[in-house]
C-alpha atoms as a PDB file:
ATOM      1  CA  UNK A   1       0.509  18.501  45.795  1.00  0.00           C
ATOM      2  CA  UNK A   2       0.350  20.009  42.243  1.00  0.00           C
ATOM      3  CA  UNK A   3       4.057  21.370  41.388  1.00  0.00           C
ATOM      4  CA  UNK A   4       3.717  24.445  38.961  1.00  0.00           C
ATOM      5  CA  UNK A   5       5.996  25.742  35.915  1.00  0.00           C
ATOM      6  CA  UNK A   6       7.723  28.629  36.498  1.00  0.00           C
ATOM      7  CA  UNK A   7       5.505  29.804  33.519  1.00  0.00           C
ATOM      8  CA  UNK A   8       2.019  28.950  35.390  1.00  0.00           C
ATOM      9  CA  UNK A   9       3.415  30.678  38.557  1.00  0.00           C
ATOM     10  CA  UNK A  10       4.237  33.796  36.086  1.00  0.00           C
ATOM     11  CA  UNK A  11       0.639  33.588  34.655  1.00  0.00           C
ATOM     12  CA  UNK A  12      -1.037  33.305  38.273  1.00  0.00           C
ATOM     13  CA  UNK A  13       0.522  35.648  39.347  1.00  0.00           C
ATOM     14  CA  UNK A  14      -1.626  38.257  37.182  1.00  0.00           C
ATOM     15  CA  UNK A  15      -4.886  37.007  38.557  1.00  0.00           C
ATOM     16  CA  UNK A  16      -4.537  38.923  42.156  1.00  0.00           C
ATOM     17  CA  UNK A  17      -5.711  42.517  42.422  1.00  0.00           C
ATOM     18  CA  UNK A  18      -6.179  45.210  45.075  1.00  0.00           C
ATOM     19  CA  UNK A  19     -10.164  46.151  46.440  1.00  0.00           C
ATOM     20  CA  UNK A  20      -9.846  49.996  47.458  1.00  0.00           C
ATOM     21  CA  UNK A  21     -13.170  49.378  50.107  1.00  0.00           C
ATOM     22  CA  UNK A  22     -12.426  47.696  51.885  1.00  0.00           C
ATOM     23  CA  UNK A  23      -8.530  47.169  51.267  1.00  0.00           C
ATOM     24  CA  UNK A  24      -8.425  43.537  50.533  1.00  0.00           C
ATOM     25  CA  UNK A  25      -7.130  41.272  48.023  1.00  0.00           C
ATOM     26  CA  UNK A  26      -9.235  39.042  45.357  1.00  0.00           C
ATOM     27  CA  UNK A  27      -7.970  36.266  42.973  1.00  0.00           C
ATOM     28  CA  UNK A  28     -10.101  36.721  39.622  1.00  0.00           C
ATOM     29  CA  UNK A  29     -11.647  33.889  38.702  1.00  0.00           C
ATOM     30  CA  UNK A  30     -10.189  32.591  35.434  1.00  0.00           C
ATOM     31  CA  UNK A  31      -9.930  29.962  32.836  1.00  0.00           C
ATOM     32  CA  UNK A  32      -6.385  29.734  31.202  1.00  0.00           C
ATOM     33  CA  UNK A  33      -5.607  27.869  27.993  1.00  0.00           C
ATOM     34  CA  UNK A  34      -2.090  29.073  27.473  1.00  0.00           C
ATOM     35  CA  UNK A  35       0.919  27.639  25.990  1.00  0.00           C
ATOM     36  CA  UNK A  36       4.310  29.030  24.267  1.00  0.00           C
ATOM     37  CA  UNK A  37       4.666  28.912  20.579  1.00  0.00           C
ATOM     38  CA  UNK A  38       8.643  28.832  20.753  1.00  0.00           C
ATOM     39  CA  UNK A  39      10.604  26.398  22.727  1.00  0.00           C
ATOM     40  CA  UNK A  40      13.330  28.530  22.692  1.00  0.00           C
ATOM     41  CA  UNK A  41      12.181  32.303  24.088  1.00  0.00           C
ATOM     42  CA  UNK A  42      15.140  34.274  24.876  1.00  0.00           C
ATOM     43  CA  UNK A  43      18.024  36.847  24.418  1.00  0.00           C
ATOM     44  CA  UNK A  44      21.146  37.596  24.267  1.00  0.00           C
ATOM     45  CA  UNK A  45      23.794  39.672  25.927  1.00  0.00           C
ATOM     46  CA  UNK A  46      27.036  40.587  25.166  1.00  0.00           C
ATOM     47  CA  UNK A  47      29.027  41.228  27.999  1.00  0.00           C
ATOM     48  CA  UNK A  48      32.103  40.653  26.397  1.00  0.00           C
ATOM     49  CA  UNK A  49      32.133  44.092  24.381  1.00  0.00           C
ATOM     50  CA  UNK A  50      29.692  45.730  27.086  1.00  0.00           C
ATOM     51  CA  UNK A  51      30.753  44.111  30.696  1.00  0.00           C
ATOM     52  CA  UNK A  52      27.875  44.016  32.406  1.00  0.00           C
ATOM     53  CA  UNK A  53      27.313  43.650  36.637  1.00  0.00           C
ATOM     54  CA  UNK A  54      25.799  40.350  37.896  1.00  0.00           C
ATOM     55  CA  UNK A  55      23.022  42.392  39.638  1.00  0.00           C
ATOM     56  CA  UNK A  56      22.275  43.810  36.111  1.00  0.00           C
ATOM     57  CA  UNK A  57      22.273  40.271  34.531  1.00  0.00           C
ATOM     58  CA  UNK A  58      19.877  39.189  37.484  1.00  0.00           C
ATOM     59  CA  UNK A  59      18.137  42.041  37.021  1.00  0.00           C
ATOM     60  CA  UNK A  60      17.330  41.294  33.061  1.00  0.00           C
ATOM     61  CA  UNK A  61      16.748  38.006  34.181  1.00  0.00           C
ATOM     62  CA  UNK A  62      13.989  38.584  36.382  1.00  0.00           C
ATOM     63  CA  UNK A  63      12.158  40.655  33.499  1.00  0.00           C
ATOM     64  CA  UNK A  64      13.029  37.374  31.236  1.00  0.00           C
ATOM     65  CA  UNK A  65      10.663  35.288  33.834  1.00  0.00           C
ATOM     66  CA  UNK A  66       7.730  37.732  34.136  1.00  0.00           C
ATOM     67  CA  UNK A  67       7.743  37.880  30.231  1.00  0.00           C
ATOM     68  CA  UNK A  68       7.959  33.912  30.453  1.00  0.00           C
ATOM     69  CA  UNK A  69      11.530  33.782  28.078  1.00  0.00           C
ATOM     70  CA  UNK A  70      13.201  30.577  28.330  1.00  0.00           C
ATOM     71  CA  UNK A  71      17.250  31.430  27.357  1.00  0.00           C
ATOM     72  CA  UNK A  72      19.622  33.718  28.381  1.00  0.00           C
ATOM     73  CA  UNK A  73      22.051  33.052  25.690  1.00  0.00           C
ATOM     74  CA  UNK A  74      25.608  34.642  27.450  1.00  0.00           C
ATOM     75  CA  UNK A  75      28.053  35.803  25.040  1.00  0.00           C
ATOM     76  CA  UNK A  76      30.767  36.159  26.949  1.00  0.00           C
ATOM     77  CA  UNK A  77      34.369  35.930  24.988  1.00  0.00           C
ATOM     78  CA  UNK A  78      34.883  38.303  21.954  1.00  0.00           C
ATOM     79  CA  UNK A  79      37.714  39.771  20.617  1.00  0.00           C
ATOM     80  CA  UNK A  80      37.685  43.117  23.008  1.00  0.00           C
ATOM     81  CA  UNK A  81      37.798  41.560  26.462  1.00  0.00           C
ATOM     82  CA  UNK A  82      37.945  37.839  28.376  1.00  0.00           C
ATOM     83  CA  UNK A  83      35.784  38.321  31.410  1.00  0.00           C
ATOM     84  CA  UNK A  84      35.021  34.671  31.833  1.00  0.00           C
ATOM     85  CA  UNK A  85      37.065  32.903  34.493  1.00  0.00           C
ATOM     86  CA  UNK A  86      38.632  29.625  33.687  1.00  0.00           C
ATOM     87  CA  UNK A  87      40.230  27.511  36.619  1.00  0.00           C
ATOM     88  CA  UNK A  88      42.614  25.928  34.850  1.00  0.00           C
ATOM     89  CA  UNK A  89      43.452  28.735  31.993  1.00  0.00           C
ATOM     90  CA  UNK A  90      43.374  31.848  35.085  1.00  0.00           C
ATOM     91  CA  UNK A  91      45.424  33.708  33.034  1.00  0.00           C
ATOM     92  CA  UNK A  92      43.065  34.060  30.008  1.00  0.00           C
ATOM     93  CA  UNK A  93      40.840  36.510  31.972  1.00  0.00           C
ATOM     94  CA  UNK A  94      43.671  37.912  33.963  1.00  0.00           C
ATOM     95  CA  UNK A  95      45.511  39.327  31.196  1.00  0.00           C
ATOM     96  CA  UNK A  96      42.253  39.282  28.981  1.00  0.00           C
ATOM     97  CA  UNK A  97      39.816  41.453  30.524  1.00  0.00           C
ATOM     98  CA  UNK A  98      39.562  44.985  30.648  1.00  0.00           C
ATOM     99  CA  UNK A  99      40.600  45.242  33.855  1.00  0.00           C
ATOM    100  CA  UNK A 100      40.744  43.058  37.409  1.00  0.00           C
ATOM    101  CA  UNK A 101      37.626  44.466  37.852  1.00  0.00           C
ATOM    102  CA  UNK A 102      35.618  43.452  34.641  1.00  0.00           C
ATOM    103  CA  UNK A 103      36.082  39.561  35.105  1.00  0.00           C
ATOM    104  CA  UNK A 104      33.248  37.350  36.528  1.00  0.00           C
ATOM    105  CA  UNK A 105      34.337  34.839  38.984  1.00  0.00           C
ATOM    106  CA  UNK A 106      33.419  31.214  38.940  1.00  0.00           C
ATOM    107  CA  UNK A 107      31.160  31.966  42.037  1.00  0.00           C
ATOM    108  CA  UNK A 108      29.435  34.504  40.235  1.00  0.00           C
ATOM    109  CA  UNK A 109      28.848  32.262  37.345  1.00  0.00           C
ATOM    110  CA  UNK A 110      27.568  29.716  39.329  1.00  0.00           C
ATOM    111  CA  UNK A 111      25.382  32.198  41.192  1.00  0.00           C
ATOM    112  CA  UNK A 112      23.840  33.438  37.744  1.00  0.00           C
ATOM    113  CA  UNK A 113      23.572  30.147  36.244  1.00  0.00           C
ATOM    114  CA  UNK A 114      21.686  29.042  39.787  1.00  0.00           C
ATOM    115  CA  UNK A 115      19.524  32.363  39.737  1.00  0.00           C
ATOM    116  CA  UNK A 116      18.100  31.774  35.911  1.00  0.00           C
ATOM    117  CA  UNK A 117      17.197  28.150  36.731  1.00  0.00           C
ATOM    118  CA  UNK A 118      15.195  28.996  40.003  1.00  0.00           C
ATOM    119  CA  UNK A 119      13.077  30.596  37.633  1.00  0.00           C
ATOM    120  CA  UNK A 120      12.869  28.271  34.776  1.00  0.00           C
ATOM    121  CA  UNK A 121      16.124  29.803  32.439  1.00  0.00           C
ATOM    122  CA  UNK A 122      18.546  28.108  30.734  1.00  0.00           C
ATOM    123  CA  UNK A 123      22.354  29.797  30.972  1.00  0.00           C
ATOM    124  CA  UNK A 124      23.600  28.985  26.884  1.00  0.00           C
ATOM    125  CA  UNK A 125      27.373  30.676  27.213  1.00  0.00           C
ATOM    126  CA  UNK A 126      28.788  31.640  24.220  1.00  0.00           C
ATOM    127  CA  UNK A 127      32.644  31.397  23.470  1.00  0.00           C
ATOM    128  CA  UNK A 128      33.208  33.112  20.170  1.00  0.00           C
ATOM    129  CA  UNK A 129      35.607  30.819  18.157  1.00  0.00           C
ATOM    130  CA  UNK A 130      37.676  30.149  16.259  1.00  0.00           C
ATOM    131  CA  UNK A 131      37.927  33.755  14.870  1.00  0.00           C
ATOM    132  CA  UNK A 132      37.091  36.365  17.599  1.00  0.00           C
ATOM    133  CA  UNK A 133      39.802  35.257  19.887  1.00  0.00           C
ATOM    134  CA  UNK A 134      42.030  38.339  20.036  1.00  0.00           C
ATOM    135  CA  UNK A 135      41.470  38.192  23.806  1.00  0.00           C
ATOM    136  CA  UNK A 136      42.167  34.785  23.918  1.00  0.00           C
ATOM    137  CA  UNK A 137      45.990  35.785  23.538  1.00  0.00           C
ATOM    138  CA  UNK A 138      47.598  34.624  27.125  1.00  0.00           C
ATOM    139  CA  UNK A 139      47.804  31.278  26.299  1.00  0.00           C
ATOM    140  CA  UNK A 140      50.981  31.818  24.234  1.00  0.00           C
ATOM    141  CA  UNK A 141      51.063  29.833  20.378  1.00  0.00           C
ATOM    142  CA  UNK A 142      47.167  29.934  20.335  1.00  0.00           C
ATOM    143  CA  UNK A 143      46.484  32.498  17.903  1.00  0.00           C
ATOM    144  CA  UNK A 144      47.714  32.247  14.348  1.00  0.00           C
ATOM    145  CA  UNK A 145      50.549  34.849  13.085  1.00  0.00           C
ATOM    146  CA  UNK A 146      48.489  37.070  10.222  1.00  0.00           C
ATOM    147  CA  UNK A 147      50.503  38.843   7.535  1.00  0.00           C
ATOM    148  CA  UNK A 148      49.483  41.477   5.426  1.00  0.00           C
ATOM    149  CA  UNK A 149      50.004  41.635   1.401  1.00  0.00           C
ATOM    150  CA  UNK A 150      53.823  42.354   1.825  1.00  0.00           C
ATOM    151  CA  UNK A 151      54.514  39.440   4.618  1.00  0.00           C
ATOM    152  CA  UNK A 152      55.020  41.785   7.313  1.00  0.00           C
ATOM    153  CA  UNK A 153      53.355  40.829  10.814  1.00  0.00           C
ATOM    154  CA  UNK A 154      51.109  43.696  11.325  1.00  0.00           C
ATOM    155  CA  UNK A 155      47.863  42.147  11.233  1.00  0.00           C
ATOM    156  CA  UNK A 156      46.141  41.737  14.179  1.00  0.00           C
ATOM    157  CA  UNK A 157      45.614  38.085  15.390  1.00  0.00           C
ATOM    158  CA  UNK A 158      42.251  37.260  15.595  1.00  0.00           C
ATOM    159  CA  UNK A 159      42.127  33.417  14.864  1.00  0.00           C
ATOM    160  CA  UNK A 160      43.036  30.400  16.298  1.00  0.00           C
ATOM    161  CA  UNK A 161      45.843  28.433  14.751  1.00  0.00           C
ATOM    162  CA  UNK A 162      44.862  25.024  14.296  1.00  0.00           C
ATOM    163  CA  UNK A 163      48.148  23.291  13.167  1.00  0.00           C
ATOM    164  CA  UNK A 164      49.524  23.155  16.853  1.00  0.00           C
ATOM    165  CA  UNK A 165      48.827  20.128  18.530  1.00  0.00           C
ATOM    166  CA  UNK A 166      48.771  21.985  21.961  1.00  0.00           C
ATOM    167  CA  UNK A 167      46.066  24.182  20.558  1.00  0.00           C
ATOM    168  CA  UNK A 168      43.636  21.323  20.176  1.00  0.00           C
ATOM    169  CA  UNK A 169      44.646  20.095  24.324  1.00  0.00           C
ATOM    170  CA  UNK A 170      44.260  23.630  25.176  1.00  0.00           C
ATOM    171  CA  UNK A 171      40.228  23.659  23.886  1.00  0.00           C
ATOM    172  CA  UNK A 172      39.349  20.446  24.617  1.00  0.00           C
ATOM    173  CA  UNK A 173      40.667  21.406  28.764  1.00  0.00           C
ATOM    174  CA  UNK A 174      39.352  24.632  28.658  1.00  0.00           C
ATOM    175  CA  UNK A 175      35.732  23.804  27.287  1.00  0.00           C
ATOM    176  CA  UNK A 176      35.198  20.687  28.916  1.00  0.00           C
ATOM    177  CA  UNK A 177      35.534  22.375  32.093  1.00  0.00           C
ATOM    178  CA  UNK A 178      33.133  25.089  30.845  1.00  0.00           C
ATOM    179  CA  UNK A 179      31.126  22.198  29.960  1.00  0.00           C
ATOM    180  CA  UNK A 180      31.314  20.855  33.605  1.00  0.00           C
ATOM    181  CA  UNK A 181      30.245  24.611  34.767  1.00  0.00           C
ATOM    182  CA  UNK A 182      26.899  25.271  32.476  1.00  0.00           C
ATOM    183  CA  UNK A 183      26.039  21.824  32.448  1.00  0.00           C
ATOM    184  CA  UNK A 184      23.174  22.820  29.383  1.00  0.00           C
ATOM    185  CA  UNK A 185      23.296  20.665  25.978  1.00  0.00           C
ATOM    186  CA  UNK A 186      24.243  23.529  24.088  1.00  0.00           C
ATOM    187  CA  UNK A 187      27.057  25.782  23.538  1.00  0.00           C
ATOM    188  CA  UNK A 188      27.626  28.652  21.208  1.00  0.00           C
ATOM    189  CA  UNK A 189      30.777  29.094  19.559  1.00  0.00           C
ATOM    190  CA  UNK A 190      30.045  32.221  17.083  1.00  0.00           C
ATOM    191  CA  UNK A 191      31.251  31.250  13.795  1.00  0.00           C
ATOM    192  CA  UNK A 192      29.642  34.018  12.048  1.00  0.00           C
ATOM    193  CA  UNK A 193      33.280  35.487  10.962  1.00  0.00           C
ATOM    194  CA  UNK A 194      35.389  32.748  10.417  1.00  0.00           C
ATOM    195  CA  UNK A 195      35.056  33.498   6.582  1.00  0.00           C
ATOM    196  CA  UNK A 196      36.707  36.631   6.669  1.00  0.00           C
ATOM    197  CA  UNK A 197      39.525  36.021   9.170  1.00  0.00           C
ATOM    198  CA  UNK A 198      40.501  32.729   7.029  1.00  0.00           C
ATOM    199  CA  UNK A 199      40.746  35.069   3.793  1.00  0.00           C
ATOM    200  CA  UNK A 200      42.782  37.698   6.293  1.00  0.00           C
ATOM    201  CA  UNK A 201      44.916  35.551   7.931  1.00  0.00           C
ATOM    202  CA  UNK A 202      45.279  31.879   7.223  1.00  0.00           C
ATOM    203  CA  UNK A 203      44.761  31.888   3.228  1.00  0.00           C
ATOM    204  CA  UNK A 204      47.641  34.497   3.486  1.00  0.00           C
ATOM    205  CA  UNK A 205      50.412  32.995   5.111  1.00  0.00           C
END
């Protein structure tokens, strides 16, 4: 039996259509030379900033298969909230979210990661670090102590400290459980800002 991409399936599933007289269904006949020009076809949300229901994220996910995208690239730690769930770290998302309600469980993850690949999607989670950790604040002695021009404490902290030792056990726990979860060969880890919160933070203390 001939096993077909969820991309053929997606493309077959065009060809049906509707007779009015009498009310019957036809398959067109068709020949299909068809092929994607990316590898990587997908999007990104950012329920981090914008929490977002799992029925919504299934929801977008479903219109990511019927327009044959590939990636749903998950970006979900930022500095304004912590929705993900960690097992080990359960504080991160308890004291880090919005609220109790604005956290996704480690069932739902599992169910959304599940959902995508039924239909041919890579989950890519993204864990803005180093800088963009503001959230990240209930592990105590993670995030570096920024100063202002006058060395007074005032500056929000926004960066991970990297000259504590149990800063470097802390990440290498906490992703290579996420690591366990997503189970995909890539990861996202942001970056874009680290620039700035060096010059902000640790170039001034």
């Amino acid at each position: 039996m001939m096993v077909l991409t969820t991309e053929e399936n997606e493309t077959i599933s065009k060809l049906p259509y509707l007779r009015q007289f009498p009310s019957t269904w036809w398959l067109r006949a068709a020949t299909i030379a068809d092929s994607p020009r990316f590898p990587h076809r997908g999007i990104m949300i950012d329920s981090s900033r914008h929490f977002l229901s799992v029925n919504i994220l299934k929801r977008q996910i479903d219109l990511m298969a019927q327009n044959k995208m590939n990636v749903f690239h998950w970006h979900l730690t930022d500095s304004e909230a912590f929705p993900y769930t960690s097992a080990k770290y359960p504080q991160m998302s308890a004291k880090g979210a919005y609220t109790p309600k604005h956290v996704y469980s480690i069932d739902q993850i599992k169910d959304v990661i599940e959902f995508a690949r039924l239909r041919g999607i890579r989950v890519i989670p993204e864990f803005d670090t180093p800088g963009h950790t503001g959230a990240w604040f209930a592990f105590q002695g993670l995030l570096s102590l920024c100063y202002d021009k006058n060395g007074q404490n005032t500056i929000l902290s926004n960066i991970i400290d990297p000259t504590k030792s149990a800063n470097w056990d802390f990440l290498k726990n906490f992703f290579g459980e996420a690591l366990d979860l997503f189970k995909d060969n890539y990861f996202h880890f942001g970056g874009d800002e680290v620039s700035s919160d060096m010059i902000e933070c640790w170039w001034a203390t």
